[in-house]
Protein backbone atom coordinates (compact mmCIF):
# COMPACT_ATOMS: atom_id res chain seq x y z
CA UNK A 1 200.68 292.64 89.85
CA UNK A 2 200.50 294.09 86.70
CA UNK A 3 203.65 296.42 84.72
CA UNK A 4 202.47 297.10 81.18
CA UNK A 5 198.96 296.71 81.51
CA UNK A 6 196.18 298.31 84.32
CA UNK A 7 193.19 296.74 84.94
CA UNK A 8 190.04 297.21 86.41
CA UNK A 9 186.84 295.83 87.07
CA UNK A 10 183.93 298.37 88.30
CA UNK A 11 180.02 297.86 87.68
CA UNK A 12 180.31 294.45 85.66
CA UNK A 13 182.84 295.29 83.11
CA UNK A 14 186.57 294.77 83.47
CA UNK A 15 188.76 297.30 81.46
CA UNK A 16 192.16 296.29 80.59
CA UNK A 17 194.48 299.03 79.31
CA UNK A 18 197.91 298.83 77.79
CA UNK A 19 200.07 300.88 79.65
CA UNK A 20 203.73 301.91 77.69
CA UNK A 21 201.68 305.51 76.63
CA UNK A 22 205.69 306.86 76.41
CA UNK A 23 205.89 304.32 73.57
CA UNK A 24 202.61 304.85 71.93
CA UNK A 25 201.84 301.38 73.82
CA UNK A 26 204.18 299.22 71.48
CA UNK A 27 203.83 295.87 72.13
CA UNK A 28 206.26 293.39 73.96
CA UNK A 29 206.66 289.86 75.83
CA UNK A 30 206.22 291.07 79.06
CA UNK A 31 203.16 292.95 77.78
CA UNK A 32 201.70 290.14 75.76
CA UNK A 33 202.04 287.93 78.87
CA UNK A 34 200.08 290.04 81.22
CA UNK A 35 197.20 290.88 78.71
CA UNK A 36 196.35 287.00 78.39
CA UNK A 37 196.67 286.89 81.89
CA UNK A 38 194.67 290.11 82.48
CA UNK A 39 191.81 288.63 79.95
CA UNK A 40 191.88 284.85 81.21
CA UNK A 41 190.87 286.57 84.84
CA UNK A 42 188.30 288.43 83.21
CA UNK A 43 187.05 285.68 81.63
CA UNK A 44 186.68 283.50 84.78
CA UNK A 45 185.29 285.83 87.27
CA UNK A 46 181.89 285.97 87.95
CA UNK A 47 182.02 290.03 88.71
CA UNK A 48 182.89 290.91 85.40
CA UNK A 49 180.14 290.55 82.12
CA UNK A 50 182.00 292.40 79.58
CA UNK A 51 185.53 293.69 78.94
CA UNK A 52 186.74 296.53 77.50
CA UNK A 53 190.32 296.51 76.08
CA UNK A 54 192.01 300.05 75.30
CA UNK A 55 195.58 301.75 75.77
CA UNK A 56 196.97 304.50 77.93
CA UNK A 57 198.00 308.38 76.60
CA UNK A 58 197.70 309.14 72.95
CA UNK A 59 197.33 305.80 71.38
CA UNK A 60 196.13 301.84 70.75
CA UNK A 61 198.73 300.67 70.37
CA UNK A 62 201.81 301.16 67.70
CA UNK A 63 202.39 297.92 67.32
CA UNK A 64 205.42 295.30 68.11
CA UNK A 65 208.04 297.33 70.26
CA UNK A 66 210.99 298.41 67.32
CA UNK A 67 213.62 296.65 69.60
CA UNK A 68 211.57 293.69 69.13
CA UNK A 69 211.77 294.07 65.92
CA UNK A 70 215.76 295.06 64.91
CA UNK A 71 216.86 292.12 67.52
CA UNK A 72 215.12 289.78 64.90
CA UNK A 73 215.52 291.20 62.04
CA UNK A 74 219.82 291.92 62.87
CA UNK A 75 220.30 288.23 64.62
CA UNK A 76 217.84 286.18 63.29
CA UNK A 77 214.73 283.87 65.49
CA UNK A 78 215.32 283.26 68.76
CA UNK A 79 216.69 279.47 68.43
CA UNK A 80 214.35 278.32 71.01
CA UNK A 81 211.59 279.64 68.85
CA UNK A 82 213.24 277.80 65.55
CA UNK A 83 213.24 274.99 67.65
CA UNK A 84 209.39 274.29 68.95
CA UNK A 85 207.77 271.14 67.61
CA UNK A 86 204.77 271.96 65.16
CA UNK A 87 202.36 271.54 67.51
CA UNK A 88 203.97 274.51 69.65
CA UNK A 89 204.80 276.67 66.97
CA UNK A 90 201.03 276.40 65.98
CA UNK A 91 199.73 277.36 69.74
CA UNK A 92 202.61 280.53 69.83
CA UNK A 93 200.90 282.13 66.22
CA UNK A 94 197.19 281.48 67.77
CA UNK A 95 198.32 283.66 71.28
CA UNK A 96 195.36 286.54 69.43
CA UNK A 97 192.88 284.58 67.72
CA UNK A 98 192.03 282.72 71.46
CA UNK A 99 189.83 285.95 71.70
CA UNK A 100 187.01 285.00 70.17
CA UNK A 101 186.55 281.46 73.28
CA UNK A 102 186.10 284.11 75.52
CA UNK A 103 182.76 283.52 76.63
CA UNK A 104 181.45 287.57 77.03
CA UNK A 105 181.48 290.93 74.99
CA UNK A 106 185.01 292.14 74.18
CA UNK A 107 185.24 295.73 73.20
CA UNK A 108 188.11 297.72 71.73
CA UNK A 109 188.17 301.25 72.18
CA UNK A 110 190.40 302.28 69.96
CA UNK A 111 192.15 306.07 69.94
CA UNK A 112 195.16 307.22 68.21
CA UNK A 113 197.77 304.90 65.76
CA UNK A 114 196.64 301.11 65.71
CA UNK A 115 199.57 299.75 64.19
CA UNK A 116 200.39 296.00 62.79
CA UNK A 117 199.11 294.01 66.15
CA UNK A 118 197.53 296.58 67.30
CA UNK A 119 195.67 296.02 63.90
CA UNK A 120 194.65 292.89 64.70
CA UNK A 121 193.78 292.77 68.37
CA UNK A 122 190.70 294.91 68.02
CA UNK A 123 189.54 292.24 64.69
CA UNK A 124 189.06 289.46 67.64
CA UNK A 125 186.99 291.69 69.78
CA UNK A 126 182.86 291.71 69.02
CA UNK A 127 183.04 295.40 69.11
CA UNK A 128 185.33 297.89 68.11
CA UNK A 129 184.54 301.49 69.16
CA UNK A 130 187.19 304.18 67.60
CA UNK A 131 187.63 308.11 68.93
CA UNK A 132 187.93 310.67 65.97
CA UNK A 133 192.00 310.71 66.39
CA UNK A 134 191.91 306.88 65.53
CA UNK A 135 193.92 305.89 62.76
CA UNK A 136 194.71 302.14 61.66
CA UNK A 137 197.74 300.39 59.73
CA UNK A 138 198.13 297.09 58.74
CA UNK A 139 201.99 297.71 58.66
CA UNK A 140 203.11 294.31 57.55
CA UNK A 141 204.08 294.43 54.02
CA UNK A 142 205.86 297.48 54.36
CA UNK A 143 208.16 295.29 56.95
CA UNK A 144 208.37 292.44 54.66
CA UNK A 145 206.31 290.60 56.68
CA UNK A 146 202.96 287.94 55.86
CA UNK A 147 199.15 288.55 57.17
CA UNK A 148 200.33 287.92 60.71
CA UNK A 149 197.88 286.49 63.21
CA UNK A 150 195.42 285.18 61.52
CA UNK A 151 194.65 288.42 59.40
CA UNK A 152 194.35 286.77 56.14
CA UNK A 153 191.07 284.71 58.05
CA UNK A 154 189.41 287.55 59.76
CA UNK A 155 190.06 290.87 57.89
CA UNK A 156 188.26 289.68 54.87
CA UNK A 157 184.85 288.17 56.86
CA UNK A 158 184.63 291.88 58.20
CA UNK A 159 185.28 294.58 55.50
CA UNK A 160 185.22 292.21 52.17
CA UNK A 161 188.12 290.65 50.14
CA UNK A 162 188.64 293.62 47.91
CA UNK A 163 188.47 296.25 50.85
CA UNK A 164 190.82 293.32 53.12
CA UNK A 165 193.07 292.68 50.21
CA UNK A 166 194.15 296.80 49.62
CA UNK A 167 194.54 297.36 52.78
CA UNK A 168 196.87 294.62 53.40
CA UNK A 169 199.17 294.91 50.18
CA UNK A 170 199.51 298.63 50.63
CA UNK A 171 199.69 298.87 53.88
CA UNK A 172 197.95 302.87 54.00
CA UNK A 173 196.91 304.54 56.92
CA UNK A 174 193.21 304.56 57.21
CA UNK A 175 191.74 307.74 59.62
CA UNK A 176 188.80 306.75 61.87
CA UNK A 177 185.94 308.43 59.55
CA UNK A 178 187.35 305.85 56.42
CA UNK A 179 187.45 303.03 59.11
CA UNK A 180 184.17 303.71 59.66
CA UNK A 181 182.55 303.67 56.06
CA UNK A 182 185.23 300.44 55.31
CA UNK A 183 183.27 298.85 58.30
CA UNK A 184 186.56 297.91 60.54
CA UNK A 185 184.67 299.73 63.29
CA UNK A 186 181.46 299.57 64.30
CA UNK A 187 180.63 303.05 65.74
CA UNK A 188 183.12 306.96 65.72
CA UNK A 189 182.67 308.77 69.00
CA UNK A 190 184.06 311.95 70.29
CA UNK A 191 187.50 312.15 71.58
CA UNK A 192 186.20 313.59 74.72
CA UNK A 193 185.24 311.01 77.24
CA UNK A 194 185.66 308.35 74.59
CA UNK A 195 187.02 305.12 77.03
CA UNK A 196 183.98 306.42 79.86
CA UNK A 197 181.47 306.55 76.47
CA UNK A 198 182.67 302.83 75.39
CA UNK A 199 182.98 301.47 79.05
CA UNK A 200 178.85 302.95 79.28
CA UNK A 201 177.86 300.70 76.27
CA UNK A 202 179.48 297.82 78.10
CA UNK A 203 177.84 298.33 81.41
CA UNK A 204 174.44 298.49 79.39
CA UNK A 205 175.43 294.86 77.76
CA UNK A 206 176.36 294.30 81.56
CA UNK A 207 173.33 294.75 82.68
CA UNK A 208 169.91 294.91 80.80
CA UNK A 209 170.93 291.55 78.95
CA UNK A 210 171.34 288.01 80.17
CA UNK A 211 174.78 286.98 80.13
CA UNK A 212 174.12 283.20 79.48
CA UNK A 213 172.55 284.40 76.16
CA UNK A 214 175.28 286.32 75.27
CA UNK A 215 177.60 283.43 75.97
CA UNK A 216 176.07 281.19 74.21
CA UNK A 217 175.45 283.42 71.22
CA UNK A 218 179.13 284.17 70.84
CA UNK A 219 179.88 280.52 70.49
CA UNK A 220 177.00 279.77 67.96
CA UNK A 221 177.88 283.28 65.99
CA UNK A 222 182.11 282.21 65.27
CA UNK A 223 181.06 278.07 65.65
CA UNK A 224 178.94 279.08 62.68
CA UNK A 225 181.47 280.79 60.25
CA UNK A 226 182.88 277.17 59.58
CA UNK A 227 179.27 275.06 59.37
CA UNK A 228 177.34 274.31 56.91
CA UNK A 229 173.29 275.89 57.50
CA UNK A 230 171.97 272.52 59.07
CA UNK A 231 174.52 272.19 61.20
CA UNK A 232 173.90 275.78 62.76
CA UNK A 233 170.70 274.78 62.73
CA UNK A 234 170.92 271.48 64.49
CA UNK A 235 173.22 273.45 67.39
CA UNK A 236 170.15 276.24 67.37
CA UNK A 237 168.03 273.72 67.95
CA UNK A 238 170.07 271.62 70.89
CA UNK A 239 170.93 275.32 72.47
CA UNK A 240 167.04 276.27 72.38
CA UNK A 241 165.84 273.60 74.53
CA UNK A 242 168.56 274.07 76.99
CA UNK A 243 167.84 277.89 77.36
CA UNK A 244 164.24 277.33 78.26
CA UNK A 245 165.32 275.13 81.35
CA UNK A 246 167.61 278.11 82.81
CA UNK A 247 167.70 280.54 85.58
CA UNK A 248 167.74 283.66 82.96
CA UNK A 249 165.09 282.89 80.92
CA UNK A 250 162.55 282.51 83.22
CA UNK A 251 163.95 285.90 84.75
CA UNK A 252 163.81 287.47 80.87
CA UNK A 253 159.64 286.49 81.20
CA UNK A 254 159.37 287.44 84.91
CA UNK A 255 160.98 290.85 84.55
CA UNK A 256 158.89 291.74 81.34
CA UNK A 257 155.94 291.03 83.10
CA UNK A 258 156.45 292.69 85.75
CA UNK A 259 157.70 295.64 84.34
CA UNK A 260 160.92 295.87 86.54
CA UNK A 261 164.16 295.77 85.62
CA UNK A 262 166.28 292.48 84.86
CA UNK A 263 168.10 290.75 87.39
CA UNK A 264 170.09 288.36 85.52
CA UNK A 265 172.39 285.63 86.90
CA UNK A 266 174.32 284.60 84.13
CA UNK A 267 172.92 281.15 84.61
């Protein structure tokens, strides 16, 4: 089914793993088509709770494939892409940001280069894991490029402005131990078994936590970085009442009392 990409779904979580490792896992079409498609399944089925997104051999992922790149840059846009109405154009530069509607954990677990959109794939995911070989490079400026994908929006609500604005003008490498302190990633784990170490924290999401809260807390978390405080509020509030009607809360009180382990439903 799948080319550039594998994927996988055992114990609740769904991994999905770009798959060029020959090419450092540089981006492409074909690529970008099957991830959405890889993360909208994972999204709708009911046997998966979280998703883990990673890359294959010695790397994230390096970024947009160079032949990408040198066809564009030696001939110009595509005209059917000069072409699109607003409207279009609009949905084509949101193909990343989309991430953050999908309605259960995303991790990135993150090894090697992440390079330009390989940058900004993990920013859209809830957690972002990195191995002590990761390194990270916003890329852009030093292809006389713009804060592509939303960057300019997202890097600065999680490392800063000042932190958000070097990194993008100068476009350094940043090792995993900087990424770290800079707070692009949440946690540093050993190289060895890193993806198996990552996919472990997602099981545990998987499975000792109600999914419906989780849901529902991802939508009030990024609904909430454009409302004011009462409106947050008045969504708490609405969101509240319905939670105390549902199947996993009255399994969050049952299995506390009785001293079992959770058997949530998602519902």
């Amino acid at each position: 089914m799948y080319e550039q990409i594998l994927y996988d779904v055992t114990d609740w979580v769904a991994t999905v793993t770009l798959n060029r490792p020959d090419r450092l896992n540089a981006w492409t079409r074909q690529m970008e088509e099957e991830f959405n498609a890889a993360l909208r399944s994972a999204s709708e089925d009911e046997r998966v709770r979280a998703i883990v997104i990673t890359g294959a051999g010695r790397g994230f992922c390096a970024g947009a494939d160079l032949s990408l790149l040198r066809s564009v840059a030696e001939s110009g846009q595509p005209a059917e892409h000069r072409k699109v109405s607003g409207a279009e154009a609009q949905n084509s530069q949101r193909q990343h940001s989309w991430l953050l509607s999908i309605p259960k954990p995303l991790l990135a677990a993150i090894h090697g280069p992440a390079v330009g959109l390989g940058f900004v794939i993990p920013l859209y995911c809830d957690f972002r894991f990195a191995s002590e070989s990761a390194s990270f490079n916003v890329i852009f400026s030093r292809r006389g490029l713009i804060a592509e994908y939303g960057l300019a929006w997202i890097l600065p609500r999680l490392i800063g402005l000042p932190k958000a604005l070097e990194l993008m003008f100068t476009s350094r490498k940043v090792e995993a131990r900087e990424a770290l302190e800079l707070g692009l990633v949440h946690r540093l784990l050993p190289d060895e078994g890193f993806v198996a170490a990552v996919q472990s924290f997602a099981r545990e999401l998987a499975t000792t936590v109600s999914p419906r809260s989780l849901r529902i807390m991802k939508r009030q978390i990024y609904a909430a970085q454009s409302q004011t405080l009462d409106q947050a509020m008045d969504l708490a509030i609405q969101e509240m009442l319905e939670s105390l009607d549902c199947e996993d809360f009255k399994e969050g009180v049952a299995h506390f009392l009785e001293k079992r382990e959770p058997r949530f439903t998602g519902r």
